[in-house]
PDB file of N, CA and C in Angstrom:
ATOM      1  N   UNK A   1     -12.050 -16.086  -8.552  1.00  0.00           N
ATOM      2  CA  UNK A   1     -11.415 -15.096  -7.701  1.00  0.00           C
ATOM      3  C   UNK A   1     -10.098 -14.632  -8.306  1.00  0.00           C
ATOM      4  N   UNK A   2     -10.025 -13.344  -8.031  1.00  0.00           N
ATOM      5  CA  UNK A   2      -8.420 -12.825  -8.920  1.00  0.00           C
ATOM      6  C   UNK A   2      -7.610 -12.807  -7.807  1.00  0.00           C
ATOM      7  N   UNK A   3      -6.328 -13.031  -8.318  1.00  0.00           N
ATOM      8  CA  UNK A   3      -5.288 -13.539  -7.520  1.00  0.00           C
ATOM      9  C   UNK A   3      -4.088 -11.910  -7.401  1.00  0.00           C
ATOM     10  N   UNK A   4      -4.732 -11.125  -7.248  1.00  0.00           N
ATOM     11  CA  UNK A   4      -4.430 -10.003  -7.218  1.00  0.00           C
ATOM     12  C   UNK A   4      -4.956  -8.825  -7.266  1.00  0.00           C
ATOM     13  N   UNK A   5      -4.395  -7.470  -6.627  1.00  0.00           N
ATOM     14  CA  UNK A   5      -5.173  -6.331  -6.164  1.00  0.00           C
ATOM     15  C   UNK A   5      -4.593  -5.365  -6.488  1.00  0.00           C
ATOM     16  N   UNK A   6      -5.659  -4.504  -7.070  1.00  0.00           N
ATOM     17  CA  UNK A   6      -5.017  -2.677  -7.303  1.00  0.00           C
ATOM     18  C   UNK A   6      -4.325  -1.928  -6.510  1.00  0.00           C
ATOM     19  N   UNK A   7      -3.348  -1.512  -6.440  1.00  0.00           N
ATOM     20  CA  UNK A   7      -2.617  -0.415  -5.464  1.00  0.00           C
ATOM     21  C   UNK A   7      -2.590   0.589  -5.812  1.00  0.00           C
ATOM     22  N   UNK A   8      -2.558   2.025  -5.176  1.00  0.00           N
ATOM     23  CA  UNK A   8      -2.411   3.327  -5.695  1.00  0.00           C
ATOM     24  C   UNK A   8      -2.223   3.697  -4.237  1.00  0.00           C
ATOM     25  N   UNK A   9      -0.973   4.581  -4.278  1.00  0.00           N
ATOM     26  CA  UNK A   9      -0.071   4.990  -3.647  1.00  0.00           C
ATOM     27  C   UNK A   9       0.147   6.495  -3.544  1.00  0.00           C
ATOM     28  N   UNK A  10      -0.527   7.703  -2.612  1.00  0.00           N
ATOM     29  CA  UNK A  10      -1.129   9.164  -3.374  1.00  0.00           C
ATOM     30  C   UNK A  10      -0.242   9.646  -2.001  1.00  0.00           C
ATOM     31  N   UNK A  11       0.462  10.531  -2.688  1.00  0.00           N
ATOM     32  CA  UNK A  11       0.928  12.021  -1.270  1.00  0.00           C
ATOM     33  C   UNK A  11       0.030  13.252  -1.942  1.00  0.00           C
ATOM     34  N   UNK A  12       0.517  14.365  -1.216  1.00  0.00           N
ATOM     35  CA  UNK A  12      -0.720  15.756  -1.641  1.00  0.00           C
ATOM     36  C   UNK A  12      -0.464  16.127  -2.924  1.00  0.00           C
ATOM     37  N   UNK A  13       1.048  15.545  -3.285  1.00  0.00           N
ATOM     38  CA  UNK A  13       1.455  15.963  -5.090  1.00  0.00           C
ATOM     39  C   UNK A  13       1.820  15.419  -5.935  1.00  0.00           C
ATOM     40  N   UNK A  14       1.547  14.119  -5.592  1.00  0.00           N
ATOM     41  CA  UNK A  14       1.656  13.238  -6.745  1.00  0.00           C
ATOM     42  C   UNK A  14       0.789  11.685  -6.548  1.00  0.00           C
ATOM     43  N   UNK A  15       1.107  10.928  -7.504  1.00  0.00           N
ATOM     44  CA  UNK A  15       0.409   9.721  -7.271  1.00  0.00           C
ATOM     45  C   UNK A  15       2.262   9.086  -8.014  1.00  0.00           C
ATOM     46  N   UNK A  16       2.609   7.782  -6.428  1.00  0.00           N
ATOM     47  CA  UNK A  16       4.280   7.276  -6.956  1.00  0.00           C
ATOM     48  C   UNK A  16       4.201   6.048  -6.968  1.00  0.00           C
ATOM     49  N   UNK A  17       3.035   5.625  -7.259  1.00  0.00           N
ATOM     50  CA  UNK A  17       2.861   4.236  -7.691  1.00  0.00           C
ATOM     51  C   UNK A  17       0.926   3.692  -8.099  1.00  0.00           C
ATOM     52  N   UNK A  18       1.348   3.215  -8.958  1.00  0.00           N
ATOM     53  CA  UNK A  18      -0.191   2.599  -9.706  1.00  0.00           C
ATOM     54  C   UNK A  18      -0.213   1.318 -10.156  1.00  0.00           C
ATOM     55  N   UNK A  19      -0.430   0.216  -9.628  1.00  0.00           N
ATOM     56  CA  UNK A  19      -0.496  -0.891 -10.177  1.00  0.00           C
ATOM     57  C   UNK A  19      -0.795  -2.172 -10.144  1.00  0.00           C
ATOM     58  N   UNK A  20      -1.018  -3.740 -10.522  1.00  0.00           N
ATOM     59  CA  UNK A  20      -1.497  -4.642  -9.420  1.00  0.00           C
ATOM     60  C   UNK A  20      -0.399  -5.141  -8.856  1.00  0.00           C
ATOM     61  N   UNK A  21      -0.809  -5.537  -7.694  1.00  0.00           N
ATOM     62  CA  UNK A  21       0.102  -6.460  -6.624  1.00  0.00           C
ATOM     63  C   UNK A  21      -0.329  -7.889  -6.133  1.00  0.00           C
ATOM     64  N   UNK A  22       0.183  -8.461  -5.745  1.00  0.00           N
ATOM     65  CA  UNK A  22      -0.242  -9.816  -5.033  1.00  0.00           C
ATOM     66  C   UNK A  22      -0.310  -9.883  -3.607  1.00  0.00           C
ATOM     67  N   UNK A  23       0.364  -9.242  -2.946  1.00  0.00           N
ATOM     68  CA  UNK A  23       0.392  -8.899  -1.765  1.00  0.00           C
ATOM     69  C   UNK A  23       1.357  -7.617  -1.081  1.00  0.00           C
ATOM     70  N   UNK A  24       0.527  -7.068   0.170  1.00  0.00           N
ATOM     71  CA  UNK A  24       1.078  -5.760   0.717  1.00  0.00           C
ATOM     72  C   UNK A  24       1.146  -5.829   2.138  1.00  0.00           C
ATOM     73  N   UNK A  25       2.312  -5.258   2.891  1.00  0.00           N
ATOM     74  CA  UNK A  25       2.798  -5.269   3.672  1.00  0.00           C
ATOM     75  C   UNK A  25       2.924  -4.025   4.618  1.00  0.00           C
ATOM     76  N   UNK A  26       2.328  -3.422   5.715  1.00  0.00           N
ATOM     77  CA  UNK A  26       2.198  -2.061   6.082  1.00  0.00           C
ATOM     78  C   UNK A  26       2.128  -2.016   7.885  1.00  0.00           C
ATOM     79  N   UNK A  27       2.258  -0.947   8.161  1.00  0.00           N
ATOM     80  CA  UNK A  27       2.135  -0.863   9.532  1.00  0.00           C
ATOM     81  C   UNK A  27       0.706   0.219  10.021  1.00  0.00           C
ATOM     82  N   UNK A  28      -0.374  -0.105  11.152  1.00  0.00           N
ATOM     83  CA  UNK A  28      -0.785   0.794  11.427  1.00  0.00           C
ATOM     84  C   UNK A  28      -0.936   1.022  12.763  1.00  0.00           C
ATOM     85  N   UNK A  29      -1.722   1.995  13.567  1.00  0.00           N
ATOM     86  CA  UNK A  29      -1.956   2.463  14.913  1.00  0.00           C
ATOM     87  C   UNK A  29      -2.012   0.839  15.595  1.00  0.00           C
ATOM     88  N   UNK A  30      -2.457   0.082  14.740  1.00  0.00           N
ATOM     89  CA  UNK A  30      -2.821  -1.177  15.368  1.00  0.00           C
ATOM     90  C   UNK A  30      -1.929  -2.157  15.352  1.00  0.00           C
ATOM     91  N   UNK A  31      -0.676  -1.945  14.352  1.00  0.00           N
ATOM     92  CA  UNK A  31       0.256  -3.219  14.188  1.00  0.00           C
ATOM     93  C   UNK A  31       0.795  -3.483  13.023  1.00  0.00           C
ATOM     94  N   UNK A  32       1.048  -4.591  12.500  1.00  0.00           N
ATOM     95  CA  UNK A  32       1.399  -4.639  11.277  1.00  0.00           C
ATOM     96  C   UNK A  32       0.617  -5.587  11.001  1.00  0.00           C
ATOM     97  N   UNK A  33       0.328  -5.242   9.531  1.00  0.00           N
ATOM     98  CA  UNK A  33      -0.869  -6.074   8.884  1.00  0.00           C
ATOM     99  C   UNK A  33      -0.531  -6.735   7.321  1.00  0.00           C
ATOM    100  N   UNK A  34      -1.078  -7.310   6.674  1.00  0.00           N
ATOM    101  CA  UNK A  34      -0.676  -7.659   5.535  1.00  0.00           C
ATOM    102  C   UNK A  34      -2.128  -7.747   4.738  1.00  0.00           C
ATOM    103  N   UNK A  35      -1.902  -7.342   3.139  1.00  0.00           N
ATOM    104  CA  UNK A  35      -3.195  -7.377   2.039  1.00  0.00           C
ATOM    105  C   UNK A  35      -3.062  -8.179   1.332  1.00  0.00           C
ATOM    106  N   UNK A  36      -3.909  -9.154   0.830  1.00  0.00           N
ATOM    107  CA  UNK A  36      -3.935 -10.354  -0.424  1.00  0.00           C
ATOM    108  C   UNK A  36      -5.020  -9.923  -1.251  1.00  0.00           C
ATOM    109  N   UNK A  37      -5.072 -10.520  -1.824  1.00  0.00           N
ATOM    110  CA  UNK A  37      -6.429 -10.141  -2.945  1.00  0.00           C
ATOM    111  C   UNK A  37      -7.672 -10.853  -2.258  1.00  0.00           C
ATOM    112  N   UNK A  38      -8.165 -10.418  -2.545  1.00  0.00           N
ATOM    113  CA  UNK A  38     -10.125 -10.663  -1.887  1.00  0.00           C
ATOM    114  C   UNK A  38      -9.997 -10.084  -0.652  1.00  0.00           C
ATOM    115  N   UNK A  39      -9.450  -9.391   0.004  1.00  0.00           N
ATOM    116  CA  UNK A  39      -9.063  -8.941   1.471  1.00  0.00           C
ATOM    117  C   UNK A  39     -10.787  -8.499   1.721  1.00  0.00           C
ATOM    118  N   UNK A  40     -10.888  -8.357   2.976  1.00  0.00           N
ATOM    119  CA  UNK A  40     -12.299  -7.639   3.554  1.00  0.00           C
ATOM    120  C   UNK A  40     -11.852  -5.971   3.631  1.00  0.00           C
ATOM    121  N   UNK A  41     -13.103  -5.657   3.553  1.00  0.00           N
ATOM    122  CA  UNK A  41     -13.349  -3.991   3.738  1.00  0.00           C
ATOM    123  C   UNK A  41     -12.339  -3.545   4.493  1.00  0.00           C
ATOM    124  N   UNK A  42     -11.638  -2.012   4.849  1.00  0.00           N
ATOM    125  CA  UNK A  42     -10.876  -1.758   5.621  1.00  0.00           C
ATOM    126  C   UNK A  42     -10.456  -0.304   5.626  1.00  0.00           C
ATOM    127  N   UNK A  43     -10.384  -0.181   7.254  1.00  0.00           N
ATOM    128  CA  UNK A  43      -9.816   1.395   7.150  1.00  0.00           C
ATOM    129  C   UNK A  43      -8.634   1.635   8.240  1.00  0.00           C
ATOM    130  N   UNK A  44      -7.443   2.025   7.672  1.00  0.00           N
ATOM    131  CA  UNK A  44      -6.474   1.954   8.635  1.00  0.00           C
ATOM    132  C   UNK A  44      -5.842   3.355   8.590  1.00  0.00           C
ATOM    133  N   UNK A  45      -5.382   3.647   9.996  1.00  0.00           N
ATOM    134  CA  UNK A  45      -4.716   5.183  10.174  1.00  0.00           C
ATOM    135  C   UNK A  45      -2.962   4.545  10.222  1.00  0.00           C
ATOM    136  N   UNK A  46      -2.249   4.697   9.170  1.00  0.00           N
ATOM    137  CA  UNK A  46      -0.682   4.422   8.890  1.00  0.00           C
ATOM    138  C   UNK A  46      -0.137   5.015  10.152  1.00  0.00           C
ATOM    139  N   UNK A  47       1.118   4.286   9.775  1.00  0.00           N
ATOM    140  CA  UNK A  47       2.272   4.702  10.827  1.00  0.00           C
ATOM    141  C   UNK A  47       3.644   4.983   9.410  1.00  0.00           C
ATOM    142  N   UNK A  48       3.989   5.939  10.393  1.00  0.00           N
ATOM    143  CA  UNK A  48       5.802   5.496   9.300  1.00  0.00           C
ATOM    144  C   UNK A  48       6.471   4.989   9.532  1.00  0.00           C
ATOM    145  N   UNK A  49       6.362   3.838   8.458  1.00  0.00           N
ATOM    146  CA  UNK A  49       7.256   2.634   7.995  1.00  0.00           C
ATOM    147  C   UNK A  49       7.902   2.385   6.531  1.00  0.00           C
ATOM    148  N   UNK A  50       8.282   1.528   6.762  1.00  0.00           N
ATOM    149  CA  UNK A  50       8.760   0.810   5.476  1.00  0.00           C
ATOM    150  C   UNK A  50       7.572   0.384   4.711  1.00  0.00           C
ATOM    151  N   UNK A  51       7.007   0.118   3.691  1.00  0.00           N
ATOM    152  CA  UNK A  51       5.674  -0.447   3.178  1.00  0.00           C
ATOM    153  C   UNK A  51       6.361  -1.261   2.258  1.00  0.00           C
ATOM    154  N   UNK A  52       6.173  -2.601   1.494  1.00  0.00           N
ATOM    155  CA  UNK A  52       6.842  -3.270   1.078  1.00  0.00           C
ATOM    156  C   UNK A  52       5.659  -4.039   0.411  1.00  0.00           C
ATOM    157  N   UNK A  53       5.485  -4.374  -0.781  1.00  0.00           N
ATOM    158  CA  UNK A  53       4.657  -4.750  -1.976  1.00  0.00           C
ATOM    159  C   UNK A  53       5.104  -5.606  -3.046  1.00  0.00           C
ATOM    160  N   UNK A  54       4.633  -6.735  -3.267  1.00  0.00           N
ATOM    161  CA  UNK A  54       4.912  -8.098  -4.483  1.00  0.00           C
ATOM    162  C   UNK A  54       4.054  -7.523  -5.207  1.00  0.00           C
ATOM    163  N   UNK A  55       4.585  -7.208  -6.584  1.00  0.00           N
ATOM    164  CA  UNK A  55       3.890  -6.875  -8.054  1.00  0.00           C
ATOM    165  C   UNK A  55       3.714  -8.455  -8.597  1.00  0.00           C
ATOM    166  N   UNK A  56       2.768  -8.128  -9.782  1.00  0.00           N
ATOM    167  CA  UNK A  56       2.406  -9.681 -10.513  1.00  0.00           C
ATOM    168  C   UNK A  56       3.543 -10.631 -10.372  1.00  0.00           C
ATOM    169  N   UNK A  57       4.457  -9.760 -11.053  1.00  0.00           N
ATOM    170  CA  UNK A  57       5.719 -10.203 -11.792  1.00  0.00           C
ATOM    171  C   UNK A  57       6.468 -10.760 -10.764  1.00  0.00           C
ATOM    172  N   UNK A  58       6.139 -10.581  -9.902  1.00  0.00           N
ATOM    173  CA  UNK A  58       6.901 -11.574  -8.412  1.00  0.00           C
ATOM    174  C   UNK A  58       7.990 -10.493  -7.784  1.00  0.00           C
ATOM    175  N   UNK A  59       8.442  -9.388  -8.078  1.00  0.00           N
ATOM    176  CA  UNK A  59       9.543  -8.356  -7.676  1.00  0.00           C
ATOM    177  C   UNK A  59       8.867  -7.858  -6.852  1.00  0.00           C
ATOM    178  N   UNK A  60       9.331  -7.576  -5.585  1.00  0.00           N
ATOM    179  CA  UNK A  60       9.149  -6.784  -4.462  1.00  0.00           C
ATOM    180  C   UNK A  60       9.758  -5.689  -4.812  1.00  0.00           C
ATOM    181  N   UNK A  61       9.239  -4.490  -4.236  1.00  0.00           N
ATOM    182  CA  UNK A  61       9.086  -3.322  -4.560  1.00  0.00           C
ATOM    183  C   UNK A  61       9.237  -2.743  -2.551  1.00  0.00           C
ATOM    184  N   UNK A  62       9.989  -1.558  -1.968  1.00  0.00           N
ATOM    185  CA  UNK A  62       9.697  -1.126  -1.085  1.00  0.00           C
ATOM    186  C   UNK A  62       9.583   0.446  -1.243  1.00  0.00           C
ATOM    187  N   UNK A  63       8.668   1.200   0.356  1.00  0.00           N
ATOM    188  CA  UNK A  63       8.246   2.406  -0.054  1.00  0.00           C
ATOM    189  C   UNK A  63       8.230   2.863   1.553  1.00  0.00           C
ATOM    190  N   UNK A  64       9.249   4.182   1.729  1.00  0.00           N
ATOM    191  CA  UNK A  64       8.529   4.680   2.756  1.00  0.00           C
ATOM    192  C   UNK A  64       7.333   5.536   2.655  1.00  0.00           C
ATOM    193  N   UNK A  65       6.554   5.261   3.779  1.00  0.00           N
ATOM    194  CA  UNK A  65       5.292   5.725   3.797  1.00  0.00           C
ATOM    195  C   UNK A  65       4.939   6.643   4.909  1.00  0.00           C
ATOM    196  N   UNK A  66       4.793   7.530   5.007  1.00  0.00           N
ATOM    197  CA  UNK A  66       4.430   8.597   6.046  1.00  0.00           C
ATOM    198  C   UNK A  66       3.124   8.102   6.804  1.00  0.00           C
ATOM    199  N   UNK A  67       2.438   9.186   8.125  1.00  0.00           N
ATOM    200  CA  UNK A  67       1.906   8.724   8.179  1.00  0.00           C
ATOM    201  C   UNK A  67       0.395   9.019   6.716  1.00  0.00           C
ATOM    202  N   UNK A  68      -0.936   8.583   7.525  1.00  0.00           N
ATOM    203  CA  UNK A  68      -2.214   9.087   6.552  1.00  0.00           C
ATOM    204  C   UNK A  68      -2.885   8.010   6.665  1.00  0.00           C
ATOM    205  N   UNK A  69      -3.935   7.229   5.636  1.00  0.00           N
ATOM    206  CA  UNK A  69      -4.811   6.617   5.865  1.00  0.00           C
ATOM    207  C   UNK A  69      -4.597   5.345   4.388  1.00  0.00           C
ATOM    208  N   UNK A  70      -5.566   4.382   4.367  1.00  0.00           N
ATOM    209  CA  UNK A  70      -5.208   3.190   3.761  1.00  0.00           C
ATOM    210  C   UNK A  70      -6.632   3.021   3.724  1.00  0.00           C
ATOM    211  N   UNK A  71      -7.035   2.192   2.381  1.00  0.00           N
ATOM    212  CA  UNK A  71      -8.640   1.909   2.163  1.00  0.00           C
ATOM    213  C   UNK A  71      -8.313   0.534   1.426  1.00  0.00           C
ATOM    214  N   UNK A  72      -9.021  -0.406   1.987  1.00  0.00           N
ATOM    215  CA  UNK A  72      -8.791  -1.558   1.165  1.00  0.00           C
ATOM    216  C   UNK A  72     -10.556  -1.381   0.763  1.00  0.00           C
ATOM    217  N   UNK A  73     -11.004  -1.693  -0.563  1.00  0.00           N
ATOM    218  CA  UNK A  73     -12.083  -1.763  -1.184  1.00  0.00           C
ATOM    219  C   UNK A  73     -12.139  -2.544  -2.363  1.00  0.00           C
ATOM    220  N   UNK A  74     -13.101  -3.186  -2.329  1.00  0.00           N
ATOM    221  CA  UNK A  74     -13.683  -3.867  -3.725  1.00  0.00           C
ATOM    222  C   UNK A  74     -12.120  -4.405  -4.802  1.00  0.00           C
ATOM    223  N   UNK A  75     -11.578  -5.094  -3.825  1.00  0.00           N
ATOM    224  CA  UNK A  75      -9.985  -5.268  -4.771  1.00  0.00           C
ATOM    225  C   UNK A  75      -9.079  -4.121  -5.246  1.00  0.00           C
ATOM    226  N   UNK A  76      -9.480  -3.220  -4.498  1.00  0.00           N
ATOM    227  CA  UNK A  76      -8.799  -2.231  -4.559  1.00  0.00           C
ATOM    228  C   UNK A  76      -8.075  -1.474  -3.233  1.00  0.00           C
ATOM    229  N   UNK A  77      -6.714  -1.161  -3.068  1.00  0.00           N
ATOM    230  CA  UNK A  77      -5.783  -0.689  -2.299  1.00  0.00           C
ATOM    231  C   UNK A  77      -5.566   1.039  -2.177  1.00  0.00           C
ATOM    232  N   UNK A  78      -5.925   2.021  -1.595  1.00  0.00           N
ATOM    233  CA  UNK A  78      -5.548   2.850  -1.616  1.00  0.00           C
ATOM    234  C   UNK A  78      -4.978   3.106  -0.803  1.00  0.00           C
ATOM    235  N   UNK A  79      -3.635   4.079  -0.627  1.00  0.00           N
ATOM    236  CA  UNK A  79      -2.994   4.795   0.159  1.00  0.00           C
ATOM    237  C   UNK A  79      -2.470   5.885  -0.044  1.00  0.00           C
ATOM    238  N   UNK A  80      -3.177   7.229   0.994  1.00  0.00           N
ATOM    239  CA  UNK A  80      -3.277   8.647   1.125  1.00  0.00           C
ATOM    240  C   UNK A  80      -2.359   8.772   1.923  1.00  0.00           C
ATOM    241  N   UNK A  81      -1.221   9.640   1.689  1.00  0.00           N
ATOM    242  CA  UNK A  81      -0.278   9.333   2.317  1.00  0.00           C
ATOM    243  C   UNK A  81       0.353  11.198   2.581  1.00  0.00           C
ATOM    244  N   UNK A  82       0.307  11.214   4.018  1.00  0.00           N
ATOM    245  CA  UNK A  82       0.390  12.837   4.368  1.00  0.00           C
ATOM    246  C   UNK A  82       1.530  12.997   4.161  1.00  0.00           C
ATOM    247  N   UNK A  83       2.715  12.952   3.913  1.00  0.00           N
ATOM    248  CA  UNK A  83       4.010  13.375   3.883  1.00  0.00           C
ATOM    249  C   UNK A  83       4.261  13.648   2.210  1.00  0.00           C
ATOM    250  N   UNK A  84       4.930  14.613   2.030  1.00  0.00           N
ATOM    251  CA  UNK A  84       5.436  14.711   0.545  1.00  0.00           C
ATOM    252  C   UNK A  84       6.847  13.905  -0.076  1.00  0.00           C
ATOM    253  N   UNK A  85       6.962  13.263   1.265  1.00  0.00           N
ATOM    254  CA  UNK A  85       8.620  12.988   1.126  1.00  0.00           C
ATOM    255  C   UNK A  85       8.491  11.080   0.670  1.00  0.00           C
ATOM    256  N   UNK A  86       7.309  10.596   1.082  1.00  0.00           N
ATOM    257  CA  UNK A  86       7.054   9.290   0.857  1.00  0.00           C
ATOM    258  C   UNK A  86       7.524   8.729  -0.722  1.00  0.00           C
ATOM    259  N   UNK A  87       8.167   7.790  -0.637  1.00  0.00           N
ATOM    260  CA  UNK A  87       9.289   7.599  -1.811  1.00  0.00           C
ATOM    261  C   UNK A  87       9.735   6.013  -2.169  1.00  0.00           C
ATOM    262  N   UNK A  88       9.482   5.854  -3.240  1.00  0.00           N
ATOM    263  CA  UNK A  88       9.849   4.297  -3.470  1.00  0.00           C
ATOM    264  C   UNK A  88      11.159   3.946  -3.475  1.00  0.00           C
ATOM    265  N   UNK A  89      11.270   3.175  -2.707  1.00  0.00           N
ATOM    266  CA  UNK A  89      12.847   2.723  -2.674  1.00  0.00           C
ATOM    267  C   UNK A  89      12.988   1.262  -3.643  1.00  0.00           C
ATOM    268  N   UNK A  90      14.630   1.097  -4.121  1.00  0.00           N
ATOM    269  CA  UNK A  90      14.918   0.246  -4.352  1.00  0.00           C
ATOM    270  C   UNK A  90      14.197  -1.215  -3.869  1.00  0.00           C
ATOM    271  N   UNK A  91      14.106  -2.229  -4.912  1.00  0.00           N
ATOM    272  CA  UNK A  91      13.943  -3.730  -4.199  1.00  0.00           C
ATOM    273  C   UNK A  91      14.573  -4.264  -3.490  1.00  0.00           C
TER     274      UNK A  91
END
């Protein structure tokens, strides 16, 4: 089992992050939730929050995130993210 998961991070004009993580941190219609690697299938409608992400390398990384949608798949993380303004912030 890999001890880590793909992220990709998409607004309508760009893609502001690509890479693996160890774990992810997010809010949706339903609450706040958290991603590890091997996670189960998933489809979540975001809220705007803070989104906050551990890369390999152990550095946390944070991001506001508008709202839009989230796909966890096959070790893979996506997030479609409706706002243009969604922006990685400092660690």
């Amino acid at each position: 089992m890999k001890n880590h998961i793909k992220l990709t991070m998409l607004t309508p004009e760009k893609e502001f992050y690509s890479g693996d993580i160890l774990s992810l941190n997010s809010q949706s219609d339903e609450g706040v939730f958290g991603i590890l690697a091997n996670h189960v299938p998933m489809i979540a409608q975001l809220k705007p929050t803070v989104t906050t992400f551990t890369q390999v390398d152990g550095k946390e990384l944070k991001a506001f995130t508008s709202t839009g949608v989230l796909r966890v798949l096959k070790g893979e993380v996506e997030m479609l993210c409706r706002d243009r303004k969604s922006t990685r912030l400092n660690s």
